[in-house]
PDB file of N, CA and C in Angstrom:
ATOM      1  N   UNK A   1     150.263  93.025 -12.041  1.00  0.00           N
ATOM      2  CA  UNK A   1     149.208  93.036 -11.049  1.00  0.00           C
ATOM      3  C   UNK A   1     149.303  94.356 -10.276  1.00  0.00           C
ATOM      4  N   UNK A   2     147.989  95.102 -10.535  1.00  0.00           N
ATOM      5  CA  UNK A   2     148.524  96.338  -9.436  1.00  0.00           C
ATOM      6  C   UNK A   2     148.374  96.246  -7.904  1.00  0.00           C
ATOM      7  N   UNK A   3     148.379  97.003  -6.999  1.00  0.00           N
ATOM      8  CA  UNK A   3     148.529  97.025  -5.422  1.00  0.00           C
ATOM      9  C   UNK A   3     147.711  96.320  -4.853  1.00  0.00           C
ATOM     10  N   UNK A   4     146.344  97.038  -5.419  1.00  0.00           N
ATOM     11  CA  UNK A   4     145.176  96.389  -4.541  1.00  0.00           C
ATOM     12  C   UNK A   4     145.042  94.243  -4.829  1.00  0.00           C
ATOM     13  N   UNK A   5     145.089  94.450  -6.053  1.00  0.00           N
ATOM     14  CA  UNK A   5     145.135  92.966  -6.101  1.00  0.00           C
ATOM     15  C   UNK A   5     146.270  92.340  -5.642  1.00  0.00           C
ATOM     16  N   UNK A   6     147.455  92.804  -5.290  1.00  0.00           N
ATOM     17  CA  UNK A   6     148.304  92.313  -4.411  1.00  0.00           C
ATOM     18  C   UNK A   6     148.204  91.927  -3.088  1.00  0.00           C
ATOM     19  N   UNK A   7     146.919  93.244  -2.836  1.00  0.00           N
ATOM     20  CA  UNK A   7     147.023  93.351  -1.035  1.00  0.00           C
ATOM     21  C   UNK A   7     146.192  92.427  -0.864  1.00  0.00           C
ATOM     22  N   UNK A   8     144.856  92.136  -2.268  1.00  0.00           N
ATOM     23  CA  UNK A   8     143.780  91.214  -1.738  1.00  0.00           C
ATOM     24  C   UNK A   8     144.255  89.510  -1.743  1.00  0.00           C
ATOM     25  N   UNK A   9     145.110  89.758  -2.205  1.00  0.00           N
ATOM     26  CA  UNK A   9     145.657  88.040  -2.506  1.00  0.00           C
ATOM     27  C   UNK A   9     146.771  87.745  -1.037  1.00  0.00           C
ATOM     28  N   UNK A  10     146.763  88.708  -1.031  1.00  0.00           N
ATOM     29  CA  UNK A  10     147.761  88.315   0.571  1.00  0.00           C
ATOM     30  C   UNK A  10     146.940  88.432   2.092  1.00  0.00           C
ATOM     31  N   UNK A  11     145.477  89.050   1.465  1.00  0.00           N
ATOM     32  CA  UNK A  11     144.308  88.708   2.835  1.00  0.00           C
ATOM     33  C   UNK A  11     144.088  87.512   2.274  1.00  0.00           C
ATOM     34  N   UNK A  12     143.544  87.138   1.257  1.00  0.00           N
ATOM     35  CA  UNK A  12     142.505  86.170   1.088  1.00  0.00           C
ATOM     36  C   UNK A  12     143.606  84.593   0.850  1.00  0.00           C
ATOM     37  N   UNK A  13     144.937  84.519   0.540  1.00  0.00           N
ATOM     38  CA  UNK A  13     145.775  83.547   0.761  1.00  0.00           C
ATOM     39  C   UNK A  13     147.309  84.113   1.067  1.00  0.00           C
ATOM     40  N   UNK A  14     147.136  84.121   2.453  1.00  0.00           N
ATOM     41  CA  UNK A  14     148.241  84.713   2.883  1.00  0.00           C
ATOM     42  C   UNK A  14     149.540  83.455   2.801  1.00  0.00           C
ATOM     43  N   UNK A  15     149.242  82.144   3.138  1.00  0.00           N
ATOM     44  CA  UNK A  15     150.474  81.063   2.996  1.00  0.00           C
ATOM     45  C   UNK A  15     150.901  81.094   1.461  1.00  0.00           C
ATOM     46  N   UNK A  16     150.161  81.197   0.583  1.00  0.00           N
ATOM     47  CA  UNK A  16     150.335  81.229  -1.004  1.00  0.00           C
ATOM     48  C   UNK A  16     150.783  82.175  -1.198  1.00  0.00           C
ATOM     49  N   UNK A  17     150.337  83.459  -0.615  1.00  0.00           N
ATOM     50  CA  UNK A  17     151.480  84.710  -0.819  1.00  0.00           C
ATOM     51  C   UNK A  17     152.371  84.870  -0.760  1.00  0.00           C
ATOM     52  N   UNK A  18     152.458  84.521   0.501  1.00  0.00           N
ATOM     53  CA  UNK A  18     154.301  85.029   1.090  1.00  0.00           C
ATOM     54  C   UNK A  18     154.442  83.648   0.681  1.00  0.00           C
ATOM     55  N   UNK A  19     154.601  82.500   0.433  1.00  0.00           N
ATOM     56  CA  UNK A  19     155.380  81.499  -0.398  1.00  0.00           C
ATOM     57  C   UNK A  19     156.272  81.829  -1.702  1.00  0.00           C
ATOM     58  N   UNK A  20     155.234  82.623  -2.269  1.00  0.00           N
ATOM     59  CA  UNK A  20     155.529  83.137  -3.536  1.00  0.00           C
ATOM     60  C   UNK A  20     156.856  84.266  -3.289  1.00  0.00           C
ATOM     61  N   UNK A  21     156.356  84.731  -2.618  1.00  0.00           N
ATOM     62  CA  UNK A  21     157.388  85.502  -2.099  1.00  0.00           C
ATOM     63  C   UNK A  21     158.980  85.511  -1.508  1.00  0.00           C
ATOM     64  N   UNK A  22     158.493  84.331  -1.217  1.00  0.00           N
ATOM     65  CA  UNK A  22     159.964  83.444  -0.068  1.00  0.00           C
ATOM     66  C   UNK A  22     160.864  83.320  -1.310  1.00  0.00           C
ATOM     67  N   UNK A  23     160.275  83.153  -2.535  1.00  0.00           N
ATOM     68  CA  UNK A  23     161.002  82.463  -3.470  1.00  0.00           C
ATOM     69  C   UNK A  23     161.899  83.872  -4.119  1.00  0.00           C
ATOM     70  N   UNK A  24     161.629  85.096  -3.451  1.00  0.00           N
ATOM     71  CA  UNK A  24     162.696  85.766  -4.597  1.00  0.00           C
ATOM     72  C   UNK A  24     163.689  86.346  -3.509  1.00  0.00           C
ATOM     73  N   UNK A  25     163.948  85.175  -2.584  1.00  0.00           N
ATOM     74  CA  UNK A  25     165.626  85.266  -1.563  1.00  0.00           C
ATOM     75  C   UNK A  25     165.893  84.692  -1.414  1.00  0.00           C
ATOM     76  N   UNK A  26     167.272  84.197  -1.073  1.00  0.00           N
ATOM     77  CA  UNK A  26     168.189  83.530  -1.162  1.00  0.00           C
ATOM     78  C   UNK A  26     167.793  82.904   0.016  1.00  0.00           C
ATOM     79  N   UNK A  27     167.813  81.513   0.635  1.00  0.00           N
ATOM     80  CA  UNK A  27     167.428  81.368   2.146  1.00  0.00           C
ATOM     81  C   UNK A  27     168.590  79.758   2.366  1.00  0.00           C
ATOM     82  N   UNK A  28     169.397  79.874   3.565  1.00  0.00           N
ATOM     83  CA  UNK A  28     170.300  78.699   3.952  1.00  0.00           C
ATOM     84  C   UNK A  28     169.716  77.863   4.139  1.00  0.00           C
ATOM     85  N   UNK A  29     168.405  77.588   4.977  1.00  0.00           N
ATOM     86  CA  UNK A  29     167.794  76.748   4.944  1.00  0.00           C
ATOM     87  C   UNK A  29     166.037  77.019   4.331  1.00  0.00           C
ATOM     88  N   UNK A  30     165.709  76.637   3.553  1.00  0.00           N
ATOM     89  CA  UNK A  30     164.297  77.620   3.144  1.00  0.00           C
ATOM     90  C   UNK A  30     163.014  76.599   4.237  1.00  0.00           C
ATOM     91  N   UNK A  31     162.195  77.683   4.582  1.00  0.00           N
ATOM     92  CA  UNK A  31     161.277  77.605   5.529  1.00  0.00           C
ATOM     93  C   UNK A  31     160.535  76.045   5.036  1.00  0.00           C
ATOM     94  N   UNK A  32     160.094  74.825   6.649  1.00  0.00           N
ATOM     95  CA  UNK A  32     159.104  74.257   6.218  1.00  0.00           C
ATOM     96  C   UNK A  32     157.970  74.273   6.596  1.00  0.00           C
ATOM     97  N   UNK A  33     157.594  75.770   6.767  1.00  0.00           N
ATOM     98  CA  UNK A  33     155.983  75.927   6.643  1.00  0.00           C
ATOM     99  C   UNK A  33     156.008  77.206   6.937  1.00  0.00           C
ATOM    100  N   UNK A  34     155.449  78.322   6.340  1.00  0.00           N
ATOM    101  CA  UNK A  34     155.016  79.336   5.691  1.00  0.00           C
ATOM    102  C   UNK A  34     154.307  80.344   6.628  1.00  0.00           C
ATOM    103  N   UNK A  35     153.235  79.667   6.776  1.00  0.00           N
ATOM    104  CA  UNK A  35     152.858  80.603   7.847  1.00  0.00           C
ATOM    105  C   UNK A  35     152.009  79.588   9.158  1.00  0.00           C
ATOM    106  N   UNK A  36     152.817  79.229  10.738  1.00  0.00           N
ATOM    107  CA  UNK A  36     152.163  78.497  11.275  1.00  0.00           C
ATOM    108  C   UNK A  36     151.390  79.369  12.557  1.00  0.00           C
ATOM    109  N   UNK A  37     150.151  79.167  12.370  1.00  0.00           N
ATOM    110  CA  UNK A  37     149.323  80.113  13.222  1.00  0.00           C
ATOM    111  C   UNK A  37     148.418  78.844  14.102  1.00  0.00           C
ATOM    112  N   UNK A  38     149.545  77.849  14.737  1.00  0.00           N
ATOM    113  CA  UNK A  38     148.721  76.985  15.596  1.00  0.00           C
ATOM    114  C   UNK A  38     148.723  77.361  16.851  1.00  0.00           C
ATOM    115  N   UNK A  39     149.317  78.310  16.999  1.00  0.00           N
ATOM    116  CA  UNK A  39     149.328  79.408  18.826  1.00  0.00           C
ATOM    117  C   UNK A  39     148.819  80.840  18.704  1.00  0.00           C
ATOM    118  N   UNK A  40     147.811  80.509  18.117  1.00  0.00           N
ATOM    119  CA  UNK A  40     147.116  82.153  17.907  1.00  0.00           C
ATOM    120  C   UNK A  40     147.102  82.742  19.099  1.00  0.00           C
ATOM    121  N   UNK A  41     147.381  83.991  19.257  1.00  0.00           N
ATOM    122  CA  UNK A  41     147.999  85.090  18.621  1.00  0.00           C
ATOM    123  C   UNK A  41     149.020  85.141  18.218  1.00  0.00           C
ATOM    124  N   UNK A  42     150.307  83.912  18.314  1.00  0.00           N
ATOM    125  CA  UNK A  42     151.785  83.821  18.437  1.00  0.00           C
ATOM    126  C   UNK A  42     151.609  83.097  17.263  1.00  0.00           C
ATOM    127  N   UNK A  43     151.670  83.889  16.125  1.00  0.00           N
ATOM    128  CA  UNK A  43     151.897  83.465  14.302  1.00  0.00           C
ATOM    129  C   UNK A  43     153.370  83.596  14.152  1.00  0.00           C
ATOM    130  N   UNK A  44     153.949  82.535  13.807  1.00  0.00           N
ATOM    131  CA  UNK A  44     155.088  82.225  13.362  1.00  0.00           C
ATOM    132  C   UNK A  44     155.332  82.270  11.533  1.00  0.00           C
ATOM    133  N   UNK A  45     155.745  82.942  11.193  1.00  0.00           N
ATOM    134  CA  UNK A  45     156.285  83.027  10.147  1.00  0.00           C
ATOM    135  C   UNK A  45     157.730  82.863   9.296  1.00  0.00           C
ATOM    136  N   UNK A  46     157.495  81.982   8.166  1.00  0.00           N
ATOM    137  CA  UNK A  46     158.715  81.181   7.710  1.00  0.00           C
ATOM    138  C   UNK A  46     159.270  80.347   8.430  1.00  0.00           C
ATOM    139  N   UNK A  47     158.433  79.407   9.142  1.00  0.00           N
ATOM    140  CA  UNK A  47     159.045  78.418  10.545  1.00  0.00           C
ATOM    141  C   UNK A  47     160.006  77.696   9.889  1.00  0.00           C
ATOM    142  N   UNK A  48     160.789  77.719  10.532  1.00  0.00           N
ATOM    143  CA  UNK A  48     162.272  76.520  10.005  1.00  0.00           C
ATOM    144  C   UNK A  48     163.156  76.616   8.903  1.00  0.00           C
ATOM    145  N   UNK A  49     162.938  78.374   8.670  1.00  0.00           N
ATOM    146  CA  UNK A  49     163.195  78.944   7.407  1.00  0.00           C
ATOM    147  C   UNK A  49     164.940  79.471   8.279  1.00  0.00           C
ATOM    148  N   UNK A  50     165.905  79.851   7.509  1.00  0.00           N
ATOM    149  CA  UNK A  50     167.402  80.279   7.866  1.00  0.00           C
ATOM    150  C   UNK A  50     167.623  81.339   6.626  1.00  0.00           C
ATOM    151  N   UNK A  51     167.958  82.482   6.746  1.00  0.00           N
ATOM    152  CA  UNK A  51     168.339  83.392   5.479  1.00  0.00           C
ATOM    153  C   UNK A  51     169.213  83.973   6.615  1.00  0.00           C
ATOM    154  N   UNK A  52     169.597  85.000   5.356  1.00  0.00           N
ATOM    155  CA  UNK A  52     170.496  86.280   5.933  1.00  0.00           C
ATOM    156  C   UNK A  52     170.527  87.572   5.312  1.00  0.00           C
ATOM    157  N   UNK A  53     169.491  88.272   6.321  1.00  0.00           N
ATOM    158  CA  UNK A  53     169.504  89.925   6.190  1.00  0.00           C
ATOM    159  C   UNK A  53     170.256  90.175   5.306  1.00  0.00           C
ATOM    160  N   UNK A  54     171.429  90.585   5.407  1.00  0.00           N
ATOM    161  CA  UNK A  54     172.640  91.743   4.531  1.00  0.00           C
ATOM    162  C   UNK A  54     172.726  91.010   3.727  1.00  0.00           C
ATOM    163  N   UNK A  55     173.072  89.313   3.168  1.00  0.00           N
ATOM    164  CA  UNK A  55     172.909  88.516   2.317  1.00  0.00           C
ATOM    165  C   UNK A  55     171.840  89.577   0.472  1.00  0.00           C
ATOM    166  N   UNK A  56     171.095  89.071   1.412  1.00  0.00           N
ATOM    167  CA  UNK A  56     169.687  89.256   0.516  1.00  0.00           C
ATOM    168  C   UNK A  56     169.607  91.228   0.405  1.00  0.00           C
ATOM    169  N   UNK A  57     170.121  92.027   1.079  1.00  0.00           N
ATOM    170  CA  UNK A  57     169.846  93.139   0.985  1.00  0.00           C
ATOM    171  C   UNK A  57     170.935  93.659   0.255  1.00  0.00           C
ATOM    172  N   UNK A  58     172.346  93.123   0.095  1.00  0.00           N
ATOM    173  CA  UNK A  58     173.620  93.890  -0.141  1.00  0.00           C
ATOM    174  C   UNK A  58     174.482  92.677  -1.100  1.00  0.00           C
ATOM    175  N   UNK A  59     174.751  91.124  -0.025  1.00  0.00           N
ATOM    176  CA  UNK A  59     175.624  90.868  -0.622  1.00  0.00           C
ATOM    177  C   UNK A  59     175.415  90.220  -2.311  1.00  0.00           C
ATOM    178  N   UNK A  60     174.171  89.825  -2.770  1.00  0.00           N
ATOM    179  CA  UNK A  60     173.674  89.140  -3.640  1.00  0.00           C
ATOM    180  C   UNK A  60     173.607  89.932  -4.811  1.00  0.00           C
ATOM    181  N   UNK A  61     173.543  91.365  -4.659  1.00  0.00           N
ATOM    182  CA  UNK A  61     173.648  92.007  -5.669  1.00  0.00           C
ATOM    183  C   UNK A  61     174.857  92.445  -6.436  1.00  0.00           C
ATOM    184  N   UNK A  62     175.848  92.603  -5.150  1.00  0.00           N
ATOM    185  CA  UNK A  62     177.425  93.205  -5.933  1.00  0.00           C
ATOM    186  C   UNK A  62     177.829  92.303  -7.191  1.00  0.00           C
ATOM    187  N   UNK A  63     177.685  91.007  -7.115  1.00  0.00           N
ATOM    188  CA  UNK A  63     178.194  90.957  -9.164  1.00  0.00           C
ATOM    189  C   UNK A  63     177.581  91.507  -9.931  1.00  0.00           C
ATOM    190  N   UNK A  64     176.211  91.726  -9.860  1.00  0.00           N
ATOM    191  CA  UNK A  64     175.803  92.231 -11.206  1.00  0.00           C
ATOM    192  C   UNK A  64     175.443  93.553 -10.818  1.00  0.00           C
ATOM    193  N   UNK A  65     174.863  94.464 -10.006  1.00  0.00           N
ATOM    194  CA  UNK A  65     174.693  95.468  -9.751  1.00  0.00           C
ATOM    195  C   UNK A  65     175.719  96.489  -8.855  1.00  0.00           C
ATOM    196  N   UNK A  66     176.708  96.376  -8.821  1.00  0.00           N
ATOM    197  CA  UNK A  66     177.560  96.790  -8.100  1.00  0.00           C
ATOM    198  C   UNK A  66     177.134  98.171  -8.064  1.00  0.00           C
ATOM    199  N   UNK A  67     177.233  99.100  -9.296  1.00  0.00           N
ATOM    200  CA  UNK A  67     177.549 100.676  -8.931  1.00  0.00           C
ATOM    201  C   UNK A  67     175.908 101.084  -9.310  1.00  0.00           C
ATOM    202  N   UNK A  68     174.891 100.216  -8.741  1.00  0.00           N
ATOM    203  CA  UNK A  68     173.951 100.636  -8.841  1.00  0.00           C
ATOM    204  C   UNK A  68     173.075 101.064  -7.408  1.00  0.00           C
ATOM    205  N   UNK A  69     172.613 101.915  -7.452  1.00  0.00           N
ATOM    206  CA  UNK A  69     172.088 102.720  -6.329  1.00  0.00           C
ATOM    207  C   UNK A  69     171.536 101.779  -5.334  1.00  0.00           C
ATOM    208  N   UNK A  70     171.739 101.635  -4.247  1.00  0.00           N
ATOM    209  CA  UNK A  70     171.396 100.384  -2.818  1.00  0.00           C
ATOM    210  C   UNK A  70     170.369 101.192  -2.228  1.00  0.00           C
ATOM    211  N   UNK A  71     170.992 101.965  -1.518  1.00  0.00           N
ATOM    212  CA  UNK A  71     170.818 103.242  -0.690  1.00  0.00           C
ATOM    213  C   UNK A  71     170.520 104.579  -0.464  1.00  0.00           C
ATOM    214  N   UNK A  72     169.334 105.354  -0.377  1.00  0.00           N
ATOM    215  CA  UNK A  72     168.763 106.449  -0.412  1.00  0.00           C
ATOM    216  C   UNK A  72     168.655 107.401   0.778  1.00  0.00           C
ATOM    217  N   UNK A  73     169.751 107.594   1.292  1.00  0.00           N
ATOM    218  CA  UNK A  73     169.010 108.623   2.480  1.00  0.00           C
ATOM    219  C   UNK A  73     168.913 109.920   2.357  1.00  0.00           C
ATOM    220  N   UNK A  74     168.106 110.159   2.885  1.00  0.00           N
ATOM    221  CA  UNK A  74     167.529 111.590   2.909  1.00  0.00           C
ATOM    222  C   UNK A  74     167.437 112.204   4.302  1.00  0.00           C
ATOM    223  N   UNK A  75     167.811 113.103   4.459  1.00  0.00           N
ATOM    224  CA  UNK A  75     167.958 113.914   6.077  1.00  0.00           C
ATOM    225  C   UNK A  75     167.650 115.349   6.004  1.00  0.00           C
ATOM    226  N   UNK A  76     166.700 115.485   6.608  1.00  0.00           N
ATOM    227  CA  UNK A  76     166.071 117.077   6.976  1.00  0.00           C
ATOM    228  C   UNK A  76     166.516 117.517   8.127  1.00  0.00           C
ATOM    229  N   UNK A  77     167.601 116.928   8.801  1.00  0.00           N
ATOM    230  CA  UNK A  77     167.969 117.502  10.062  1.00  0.00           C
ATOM    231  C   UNK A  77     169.119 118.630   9.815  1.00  0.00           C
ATOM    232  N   UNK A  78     169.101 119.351  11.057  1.00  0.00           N
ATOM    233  CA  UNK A  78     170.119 120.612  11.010  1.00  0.00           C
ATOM    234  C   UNK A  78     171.396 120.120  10.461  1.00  0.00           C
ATOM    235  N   UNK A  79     172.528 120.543   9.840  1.00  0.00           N
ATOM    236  CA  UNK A  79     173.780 119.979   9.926  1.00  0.00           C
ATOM    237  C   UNK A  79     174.599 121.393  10.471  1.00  0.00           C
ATOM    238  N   UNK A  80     175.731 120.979  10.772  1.00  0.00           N
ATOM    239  CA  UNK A  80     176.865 122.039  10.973  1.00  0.00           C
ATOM    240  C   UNK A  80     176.460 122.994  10.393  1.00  0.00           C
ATOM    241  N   UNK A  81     176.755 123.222   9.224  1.00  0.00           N
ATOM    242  CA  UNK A  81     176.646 124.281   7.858  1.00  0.00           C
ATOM    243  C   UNK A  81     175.733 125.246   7.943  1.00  0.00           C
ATOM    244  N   UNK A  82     174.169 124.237   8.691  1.00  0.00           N
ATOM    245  CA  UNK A  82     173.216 124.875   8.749  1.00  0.00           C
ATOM    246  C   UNK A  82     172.554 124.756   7.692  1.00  0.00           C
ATOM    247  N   UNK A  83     172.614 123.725   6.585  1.00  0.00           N
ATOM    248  CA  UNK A  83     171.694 123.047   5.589  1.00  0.00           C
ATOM    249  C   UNK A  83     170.653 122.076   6.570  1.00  0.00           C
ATOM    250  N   UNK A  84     169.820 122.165   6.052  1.00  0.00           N
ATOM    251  CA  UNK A  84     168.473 121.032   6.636  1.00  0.00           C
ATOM    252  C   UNK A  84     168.339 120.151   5.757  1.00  0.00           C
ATOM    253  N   UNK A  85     168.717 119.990   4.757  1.00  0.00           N
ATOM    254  CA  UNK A  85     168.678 119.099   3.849  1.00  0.00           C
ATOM    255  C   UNK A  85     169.550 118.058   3.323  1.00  0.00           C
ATOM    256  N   UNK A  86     169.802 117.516   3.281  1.00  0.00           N
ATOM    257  CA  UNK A  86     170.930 116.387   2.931  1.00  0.00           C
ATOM    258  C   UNK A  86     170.426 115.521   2.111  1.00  0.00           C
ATOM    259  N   UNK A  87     170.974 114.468   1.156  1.00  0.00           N
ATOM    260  CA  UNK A  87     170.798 113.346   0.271  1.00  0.00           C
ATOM    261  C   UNK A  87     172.054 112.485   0.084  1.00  0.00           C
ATOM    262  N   UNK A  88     172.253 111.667   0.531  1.00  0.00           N
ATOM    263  CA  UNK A  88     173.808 110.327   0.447  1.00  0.00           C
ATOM    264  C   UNK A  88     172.920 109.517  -0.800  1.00  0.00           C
ATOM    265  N   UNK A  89     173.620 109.053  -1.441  1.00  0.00           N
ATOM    266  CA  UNK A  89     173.196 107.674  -2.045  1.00  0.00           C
ATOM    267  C   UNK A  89     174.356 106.851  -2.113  1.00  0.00           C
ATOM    268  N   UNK A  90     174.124 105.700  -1.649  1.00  0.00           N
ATOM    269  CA  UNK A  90     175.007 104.369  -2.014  1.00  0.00           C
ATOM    270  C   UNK A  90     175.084 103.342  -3.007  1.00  0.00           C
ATOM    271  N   UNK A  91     176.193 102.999  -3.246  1.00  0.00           N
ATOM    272  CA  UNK A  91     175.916 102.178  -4.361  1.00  0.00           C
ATOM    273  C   UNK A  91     175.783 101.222  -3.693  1.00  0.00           C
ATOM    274  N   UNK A  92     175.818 100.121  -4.335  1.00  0.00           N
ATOM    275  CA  UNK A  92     175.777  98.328  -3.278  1.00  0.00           C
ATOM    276  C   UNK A  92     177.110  98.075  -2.887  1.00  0.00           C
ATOM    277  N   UNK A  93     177.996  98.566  -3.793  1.00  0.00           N
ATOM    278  CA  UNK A  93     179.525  98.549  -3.463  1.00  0.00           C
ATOM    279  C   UNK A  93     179.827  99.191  -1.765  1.00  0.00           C
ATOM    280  N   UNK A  94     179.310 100.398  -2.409  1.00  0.00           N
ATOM    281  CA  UNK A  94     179.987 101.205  -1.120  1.00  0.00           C
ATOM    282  C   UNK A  94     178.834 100.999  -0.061  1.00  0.00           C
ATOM    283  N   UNK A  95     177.896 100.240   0.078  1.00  0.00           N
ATOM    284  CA  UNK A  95     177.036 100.557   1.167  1.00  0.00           C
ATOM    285  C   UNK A  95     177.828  98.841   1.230  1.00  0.00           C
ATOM    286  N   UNK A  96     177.936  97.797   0.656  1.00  0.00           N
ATOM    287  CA  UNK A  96     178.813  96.517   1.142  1.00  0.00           C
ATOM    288  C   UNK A  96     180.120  96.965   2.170  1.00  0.00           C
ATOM    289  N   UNK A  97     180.870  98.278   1.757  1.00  0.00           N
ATOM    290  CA  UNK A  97     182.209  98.689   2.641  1.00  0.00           C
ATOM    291  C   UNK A  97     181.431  99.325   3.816  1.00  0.00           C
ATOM    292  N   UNK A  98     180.347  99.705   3.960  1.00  0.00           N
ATOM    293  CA  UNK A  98     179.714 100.611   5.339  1.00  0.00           C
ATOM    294  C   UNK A  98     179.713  99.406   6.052  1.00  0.00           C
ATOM    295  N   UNK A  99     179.112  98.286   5.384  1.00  0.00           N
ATOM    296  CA  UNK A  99     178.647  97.213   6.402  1.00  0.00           C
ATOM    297  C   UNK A  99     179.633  96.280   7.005  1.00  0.00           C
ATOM    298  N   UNK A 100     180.615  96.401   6.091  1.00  0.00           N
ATOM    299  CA  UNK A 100     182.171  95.669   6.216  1.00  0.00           C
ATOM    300  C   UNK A 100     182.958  96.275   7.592  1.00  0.00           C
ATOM    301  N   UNK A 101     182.916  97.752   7.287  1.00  0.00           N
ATOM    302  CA  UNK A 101     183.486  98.479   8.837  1.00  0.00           C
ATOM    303  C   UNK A 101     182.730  98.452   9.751  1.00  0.00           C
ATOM    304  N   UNK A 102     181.149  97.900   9.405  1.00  0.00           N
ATOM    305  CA  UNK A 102     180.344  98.354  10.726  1.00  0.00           C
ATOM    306  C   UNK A 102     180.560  96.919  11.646  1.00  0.00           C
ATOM    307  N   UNK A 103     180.939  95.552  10.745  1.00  0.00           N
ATOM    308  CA  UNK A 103     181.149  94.488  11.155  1.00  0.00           C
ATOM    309  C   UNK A 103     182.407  94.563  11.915  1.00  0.00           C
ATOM    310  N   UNK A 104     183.356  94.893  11.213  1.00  0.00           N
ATOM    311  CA  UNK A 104     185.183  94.668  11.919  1.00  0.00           C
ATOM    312  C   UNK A 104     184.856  95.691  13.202  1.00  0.00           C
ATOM    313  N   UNK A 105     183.979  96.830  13.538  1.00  0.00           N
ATOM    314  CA  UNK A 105     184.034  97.598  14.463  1.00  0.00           C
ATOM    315  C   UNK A 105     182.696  96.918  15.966  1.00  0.00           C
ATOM    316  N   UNK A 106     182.142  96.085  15.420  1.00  0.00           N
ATOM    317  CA  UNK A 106     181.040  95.178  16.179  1.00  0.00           C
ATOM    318  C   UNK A 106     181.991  93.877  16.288  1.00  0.00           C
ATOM    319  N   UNK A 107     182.582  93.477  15.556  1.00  0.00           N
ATOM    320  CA  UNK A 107     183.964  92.343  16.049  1.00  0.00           C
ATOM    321  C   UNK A 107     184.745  92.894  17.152  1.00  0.00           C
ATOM    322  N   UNK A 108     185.476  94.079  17.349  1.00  0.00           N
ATOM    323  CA  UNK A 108     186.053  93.919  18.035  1.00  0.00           C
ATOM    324  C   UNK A 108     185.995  94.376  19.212  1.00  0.00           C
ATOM    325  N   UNK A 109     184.656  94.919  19.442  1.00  0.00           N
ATOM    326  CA  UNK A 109     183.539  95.164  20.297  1.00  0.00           C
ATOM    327  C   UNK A 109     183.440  93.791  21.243  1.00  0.00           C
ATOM    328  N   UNK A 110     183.558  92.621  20.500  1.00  0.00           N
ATOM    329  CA  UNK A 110     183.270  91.544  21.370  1.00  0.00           C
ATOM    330  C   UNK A 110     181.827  90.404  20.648  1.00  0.00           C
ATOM    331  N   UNK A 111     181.411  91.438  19.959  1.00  0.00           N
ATOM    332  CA  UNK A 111     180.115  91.177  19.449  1.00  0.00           C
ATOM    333  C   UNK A 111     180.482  90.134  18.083  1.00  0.00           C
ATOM    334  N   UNK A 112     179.761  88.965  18.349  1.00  0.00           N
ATOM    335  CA  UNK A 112     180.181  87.795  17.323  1.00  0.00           C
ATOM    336  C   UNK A 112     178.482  86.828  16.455  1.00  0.00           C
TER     337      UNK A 112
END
């Protein structure tokens, strides 16, 4: 399906969309109702739904994709050197150890 018929199926059935959608993450508790827009303007989405961010972004991939590219950054800012250009890439491995120290260093911060 290309873009546009993507974008038109998510105006014209947006609960059927993102349903479809819900289904390719992992979720602790998966949502029971999709999209509830009974306090318009205050649209609630995935009501009663439980996932987890880094879960679904990092941890779900390391068995089978481990040394495969996660992470793309790109930086046009000055550095030391005086390069403007920069490129990191992560694998899922090593962007799993960024998130591992960024946790033990937000632990002992206090932050739980």
């Amino acid at each position: 399906m290309e873009y546009a018929a993507w974008h038109r199926r998510s105006i014209d059935d947006p609960s059927g969309y993102w349903a479809e959608q819900a289904k390719r993450i992992d979720w602790h508790r998966p949502p029971a109702q999709i999209l509830d827009d009974s306090r318009r303007p205050f649209t609630r989405w995935f009501a009663g739904g439980e996932t987890n961010l880094c879960h679904n972004a990092v941890d779900r991939w390391l068995e089978t994709q481990a040394d495969r590219p996660a992470l793309i950054h790109v930086s046009t800012e000055v550095v030391p050197d005086g390069a403007t250009e920069s490129e990191r890439i992560y694998t899922f491995a090593e962007l799993s150890r960024e998130v591992q120290v960024m946790a033990a260093i937000l632990s002992s911060l206090g932050v739980g």
